[in-house]
N, C-alpha and C. Protein backbone atom coordinates (compact mmCIF):
# COMPACT_ATOMS: atom_id res chain seq x y z
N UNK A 1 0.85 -1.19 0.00
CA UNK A 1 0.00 0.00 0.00
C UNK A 1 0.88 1.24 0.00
N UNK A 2 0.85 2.05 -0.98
CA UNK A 2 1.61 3.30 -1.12
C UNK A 2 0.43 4.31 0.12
N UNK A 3 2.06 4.94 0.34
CA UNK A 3 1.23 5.88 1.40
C UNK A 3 1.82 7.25 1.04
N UNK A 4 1.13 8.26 0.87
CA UNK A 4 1.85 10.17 0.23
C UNK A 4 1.42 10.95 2.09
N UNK A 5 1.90 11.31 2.52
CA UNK A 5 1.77 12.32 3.93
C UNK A 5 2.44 13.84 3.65
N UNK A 6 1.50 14.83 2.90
CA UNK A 6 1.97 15.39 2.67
C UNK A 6 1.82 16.78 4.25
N UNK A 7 3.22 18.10 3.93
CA UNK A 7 3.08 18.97 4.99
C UNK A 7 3.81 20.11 5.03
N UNK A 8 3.90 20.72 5.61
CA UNK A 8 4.24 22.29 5.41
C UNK A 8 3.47 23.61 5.14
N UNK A 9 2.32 22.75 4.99
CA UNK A 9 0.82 24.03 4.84
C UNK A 9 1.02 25.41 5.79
N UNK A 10 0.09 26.07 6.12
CA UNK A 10 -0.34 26.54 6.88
C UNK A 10 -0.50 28.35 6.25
N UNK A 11 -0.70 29.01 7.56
CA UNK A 11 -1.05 30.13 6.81
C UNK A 11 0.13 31.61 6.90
N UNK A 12 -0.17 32.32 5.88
CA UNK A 12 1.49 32.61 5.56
C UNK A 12 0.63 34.71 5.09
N UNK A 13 1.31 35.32 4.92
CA UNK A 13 0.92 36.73 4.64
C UNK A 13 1.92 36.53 2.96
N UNK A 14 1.20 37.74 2.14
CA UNK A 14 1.13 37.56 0.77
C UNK A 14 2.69 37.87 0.81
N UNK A 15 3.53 37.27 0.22
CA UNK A 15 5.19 37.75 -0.33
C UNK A 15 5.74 36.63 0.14
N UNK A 16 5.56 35.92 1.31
CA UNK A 16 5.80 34.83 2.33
C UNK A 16 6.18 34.07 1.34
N UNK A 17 6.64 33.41 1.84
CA UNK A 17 6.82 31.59 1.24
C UNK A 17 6.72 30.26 2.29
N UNK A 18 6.56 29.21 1.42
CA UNK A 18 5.88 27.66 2.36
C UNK A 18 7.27 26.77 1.95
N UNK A 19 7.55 25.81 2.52
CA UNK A 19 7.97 24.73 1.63
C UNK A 19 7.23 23.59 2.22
N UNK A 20 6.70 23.03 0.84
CA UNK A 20 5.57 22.12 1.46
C UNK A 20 6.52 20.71 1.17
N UNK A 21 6.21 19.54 2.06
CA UNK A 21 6.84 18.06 1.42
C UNK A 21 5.79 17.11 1.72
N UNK A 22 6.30 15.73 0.48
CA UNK A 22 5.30 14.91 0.28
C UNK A 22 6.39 13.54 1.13
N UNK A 23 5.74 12.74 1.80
CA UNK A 23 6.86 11.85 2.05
C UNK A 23 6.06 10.47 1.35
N UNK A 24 6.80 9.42 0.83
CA UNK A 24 6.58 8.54 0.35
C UNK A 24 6.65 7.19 0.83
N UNK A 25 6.15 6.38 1.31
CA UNK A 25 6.15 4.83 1.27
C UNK A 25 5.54 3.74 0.38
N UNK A 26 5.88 2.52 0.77
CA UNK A 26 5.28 1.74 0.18
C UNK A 26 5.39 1.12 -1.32
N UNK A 27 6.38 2.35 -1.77
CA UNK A 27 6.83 1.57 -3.53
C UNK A 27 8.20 2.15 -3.60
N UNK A 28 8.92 1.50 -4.50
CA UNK A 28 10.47 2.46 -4.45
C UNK A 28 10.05 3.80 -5.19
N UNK A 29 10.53 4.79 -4.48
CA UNK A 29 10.15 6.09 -4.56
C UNK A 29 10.67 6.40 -5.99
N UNK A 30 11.67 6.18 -6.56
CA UNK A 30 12.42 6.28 -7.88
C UNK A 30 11.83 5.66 -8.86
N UNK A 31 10.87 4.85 -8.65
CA UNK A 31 9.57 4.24 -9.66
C UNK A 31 8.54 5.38 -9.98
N UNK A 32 8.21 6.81 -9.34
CA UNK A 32 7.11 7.32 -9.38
C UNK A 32 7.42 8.40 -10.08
N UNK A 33 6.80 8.77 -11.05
CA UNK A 33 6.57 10.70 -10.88
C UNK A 33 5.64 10.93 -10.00
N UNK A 34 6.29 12.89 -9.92
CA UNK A 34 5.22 13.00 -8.30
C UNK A 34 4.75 14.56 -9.21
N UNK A 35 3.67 15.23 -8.83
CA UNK A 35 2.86 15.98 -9.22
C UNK A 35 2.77 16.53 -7.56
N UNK A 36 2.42 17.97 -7.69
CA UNK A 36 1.67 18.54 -6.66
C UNK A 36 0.58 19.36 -7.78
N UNK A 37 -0.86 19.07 -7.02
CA UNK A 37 -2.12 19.75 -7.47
C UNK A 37 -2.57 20.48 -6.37
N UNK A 38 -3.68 21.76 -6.93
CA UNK A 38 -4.45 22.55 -6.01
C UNK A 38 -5.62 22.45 -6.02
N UNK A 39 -6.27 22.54 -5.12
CA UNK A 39 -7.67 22.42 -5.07
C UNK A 39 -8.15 23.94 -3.99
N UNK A 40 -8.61 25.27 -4.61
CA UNK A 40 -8.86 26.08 -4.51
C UNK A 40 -10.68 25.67 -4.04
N UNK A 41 -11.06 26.45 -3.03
CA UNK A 41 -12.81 26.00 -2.89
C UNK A 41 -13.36 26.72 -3.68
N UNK A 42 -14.27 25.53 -4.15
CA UNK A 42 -15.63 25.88 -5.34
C UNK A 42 -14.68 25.93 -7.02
N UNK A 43 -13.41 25.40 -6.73
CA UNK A 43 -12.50 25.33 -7.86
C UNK A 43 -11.99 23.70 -8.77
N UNK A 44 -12.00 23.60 -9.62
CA UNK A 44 -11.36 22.03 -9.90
C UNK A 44 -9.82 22.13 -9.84
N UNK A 45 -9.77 20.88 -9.09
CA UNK A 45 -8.45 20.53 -9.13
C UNK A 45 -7.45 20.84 -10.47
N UNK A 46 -6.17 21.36 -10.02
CA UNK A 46 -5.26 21.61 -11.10
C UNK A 46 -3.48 21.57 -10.69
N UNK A 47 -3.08 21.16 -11.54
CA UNK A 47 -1.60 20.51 -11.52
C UNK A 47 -1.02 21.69 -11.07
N UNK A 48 -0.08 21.92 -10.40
CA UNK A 48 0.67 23.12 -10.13
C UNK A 48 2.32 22.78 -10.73
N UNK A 49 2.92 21.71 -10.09
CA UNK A 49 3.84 21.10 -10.91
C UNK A 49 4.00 19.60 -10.93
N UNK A 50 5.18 19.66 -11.63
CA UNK A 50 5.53 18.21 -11.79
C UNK A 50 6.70 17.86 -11.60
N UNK A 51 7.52 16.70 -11.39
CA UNK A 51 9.08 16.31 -11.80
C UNK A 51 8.73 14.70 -12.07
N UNK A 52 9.27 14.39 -13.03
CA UNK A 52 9.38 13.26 -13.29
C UNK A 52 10.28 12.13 -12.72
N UNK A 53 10.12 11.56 -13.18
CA UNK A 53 11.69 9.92 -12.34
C UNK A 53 13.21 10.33 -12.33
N UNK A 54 13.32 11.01 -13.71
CA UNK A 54 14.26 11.51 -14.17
C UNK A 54 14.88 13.04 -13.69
N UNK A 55 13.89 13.67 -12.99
CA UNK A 55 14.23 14.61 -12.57
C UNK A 55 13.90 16.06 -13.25
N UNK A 56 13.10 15.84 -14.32
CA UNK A 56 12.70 16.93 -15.30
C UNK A 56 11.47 17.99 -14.84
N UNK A 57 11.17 18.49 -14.58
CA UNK A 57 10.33 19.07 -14.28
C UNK A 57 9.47 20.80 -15.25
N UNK A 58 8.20 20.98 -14.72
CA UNK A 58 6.85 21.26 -15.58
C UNK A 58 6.31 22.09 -14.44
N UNK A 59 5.84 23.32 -14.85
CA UNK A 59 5.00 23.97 -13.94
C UNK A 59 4.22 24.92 -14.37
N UNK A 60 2.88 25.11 -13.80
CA UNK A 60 1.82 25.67 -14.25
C UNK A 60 2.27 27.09 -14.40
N UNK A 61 1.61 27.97 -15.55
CA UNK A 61 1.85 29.28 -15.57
C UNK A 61 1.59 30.08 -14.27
N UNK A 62 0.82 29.69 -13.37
CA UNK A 62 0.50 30.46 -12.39
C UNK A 62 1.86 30.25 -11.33
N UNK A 63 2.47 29.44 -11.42
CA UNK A 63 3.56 29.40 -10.47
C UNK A 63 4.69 29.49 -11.18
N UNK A 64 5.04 29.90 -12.43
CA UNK A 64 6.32 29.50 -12.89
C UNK A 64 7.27 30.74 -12.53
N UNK A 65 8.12 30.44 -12.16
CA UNK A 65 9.22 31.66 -11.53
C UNK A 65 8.79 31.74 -9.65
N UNK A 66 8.29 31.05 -9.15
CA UNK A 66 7.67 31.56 -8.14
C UNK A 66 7.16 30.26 -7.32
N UNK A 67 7.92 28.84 -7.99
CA UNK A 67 7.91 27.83 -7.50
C UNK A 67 8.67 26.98 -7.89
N UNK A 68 9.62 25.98 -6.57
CA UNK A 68 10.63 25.07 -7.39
C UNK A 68 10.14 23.64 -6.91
N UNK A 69 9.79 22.65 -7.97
CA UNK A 69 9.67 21.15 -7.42
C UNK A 69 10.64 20.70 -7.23
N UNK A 70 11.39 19.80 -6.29
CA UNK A 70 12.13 19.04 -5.88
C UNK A 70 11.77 17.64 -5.44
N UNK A 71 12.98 16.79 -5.68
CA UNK A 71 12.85 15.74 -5.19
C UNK A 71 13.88 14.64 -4.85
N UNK A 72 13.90 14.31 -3.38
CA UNK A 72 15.38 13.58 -2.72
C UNK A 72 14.56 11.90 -2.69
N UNK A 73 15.39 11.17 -3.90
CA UNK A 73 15.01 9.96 -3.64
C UNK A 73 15.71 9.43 -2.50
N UNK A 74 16.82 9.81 -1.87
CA UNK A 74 17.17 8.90 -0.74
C UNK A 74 16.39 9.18 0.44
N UNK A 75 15.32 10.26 0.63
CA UNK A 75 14.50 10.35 1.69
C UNK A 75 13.04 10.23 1.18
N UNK A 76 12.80 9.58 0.16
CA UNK A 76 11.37 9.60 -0.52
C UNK A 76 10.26 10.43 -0.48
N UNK A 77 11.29 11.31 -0.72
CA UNK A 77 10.19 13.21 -0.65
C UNK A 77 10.41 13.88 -1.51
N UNK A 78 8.89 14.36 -1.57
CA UNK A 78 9.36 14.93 -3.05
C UNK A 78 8.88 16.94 -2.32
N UNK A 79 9.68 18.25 -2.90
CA UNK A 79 8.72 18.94 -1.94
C UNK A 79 8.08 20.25 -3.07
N UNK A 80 7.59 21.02 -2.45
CA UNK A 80 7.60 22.28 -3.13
C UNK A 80 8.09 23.67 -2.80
N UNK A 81 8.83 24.31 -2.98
CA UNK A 81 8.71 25.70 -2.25
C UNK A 81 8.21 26.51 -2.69
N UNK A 82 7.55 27.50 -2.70
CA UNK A 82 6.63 28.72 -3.05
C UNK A 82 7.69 29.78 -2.48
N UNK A 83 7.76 30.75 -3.19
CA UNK A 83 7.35 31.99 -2.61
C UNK A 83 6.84 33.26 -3.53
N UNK A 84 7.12 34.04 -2.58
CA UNK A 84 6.19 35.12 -2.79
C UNK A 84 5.03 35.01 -3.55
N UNK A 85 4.73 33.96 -2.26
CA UNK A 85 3.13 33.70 -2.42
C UNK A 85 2.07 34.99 -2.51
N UNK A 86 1.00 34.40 -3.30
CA UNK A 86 -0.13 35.46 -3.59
C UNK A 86 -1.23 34.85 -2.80
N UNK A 87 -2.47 35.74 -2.47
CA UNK A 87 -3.86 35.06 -1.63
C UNK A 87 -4.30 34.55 -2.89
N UNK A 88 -3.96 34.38 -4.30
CA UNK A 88 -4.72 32.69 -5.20
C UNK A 88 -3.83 32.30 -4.88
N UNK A 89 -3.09 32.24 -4.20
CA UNK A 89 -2.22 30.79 -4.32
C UNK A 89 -3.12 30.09 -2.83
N UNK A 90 -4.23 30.75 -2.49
CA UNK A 90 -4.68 29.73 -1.39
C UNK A 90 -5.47 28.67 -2.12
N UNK A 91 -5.12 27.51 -1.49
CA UNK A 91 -5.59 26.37 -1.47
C UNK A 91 -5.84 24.50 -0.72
N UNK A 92 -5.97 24.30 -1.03
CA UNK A 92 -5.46 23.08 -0.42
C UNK A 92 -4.33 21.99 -1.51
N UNK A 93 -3.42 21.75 -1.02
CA UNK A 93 -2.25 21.14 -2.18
C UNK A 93 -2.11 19.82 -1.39
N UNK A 94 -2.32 19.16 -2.75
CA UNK A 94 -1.99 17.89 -2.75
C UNK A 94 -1.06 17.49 -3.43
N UNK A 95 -0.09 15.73 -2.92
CA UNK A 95 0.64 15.36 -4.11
C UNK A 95 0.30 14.00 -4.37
N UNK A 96 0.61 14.13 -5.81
CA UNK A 96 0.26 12.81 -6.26
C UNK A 96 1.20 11.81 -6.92
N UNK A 97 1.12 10.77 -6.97
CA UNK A 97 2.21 9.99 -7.51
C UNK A 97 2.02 8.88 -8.62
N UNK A 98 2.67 8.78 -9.58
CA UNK A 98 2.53 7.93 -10.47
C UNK A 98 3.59 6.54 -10.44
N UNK A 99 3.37 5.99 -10.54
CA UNK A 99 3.75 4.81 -11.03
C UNK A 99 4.29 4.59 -12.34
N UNK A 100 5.18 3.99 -12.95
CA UNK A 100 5.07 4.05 -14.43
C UNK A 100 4.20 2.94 -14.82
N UNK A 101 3.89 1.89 -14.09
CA UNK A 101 3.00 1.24 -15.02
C UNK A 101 1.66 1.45 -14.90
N UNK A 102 1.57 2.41 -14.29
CA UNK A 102 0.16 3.24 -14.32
C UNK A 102 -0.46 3.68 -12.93
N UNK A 103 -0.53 2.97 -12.12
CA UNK A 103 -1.04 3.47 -10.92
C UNK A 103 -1.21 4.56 -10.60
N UNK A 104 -1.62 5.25 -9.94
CA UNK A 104 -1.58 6.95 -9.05
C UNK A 104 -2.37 6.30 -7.71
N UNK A 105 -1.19 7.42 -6.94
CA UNK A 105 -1.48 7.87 -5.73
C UNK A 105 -2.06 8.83 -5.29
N UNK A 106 -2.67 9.39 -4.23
CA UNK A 106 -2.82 10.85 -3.77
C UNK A 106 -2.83 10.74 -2.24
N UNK A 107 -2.54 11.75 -2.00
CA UNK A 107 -2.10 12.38 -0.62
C UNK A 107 -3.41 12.90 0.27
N UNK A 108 -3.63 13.07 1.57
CA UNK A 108 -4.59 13.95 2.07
C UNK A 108 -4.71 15.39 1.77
N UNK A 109 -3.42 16.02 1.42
CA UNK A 109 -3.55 17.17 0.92
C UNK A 109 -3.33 18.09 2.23
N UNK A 110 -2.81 19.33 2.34
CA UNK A 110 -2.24 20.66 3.32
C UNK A 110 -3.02 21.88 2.76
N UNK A 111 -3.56 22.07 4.31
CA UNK A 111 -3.99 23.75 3.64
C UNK A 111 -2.97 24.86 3.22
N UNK A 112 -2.90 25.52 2.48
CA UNK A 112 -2.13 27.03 2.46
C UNK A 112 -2.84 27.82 2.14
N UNK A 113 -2.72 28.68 3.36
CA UNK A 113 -3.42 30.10 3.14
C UNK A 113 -2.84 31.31 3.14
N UNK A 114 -3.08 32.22 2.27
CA UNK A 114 -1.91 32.70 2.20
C UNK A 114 -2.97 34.44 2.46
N UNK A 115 -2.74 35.29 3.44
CA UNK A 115 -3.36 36.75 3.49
C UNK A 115 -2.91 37.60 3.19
N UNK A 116 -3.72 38.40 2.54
CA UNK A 116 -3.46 40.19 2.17
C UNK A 116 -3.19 40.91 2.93
């Protein structure tokens, strides 16, 4: 059973920054891409970034310059840092994990709130 515990939420004033992390069990962590998504209320879920197995990484226009994905396979975490966070960047962030032969994971997900 893969398990994602993600953390570092909480609530932050606008310019601030988070570093959020996902920790991983349950599959070799170097098998997965990992994704962090947002889920804004009354909003659909949406990818914020990505890094792949390989280490490549993808990030939504709304965060690009203004967020770095990372990821330490010898501690099976993958994280995010934000900053100079904006109040849209509130949400709840989740991470998710892929498998290559298809599977996905997801996480409980961390609030960030971020005030004006």
């Amino acid at each position: 059973q893969v398990q994602l515990v993600e953390s570092g939420g909480g609530l932050v004033q606008a310019g601030g920054s988070l570093r959020l992390s996902c920790a991983v069990s349950g599959r070799t962590f170097s098998s997965l891409a990992m994704d962090w998504y947002r889920q804004a209320p009354g909003e659909q879920r949406e990818l914020v970034a990505s890094i792949t197995r390989g280490g490549t990484t993808n990030y939504a226009d709304s965060v690009k310059g203004r967020s770095t994905i990372s990821r330490d396979n010898a501690k099976n975490t993958v994280y995010l840092q934000m900053n100079n966070l904006k109040p849209e960047d509130t949400a709840v962030y989740y991470c998710k994990a892929t498998h290559y032969v298809g599977y996905t994971y997801w996480g409980q997900g961390t609030q960030v709130t971020v005030s004006s």
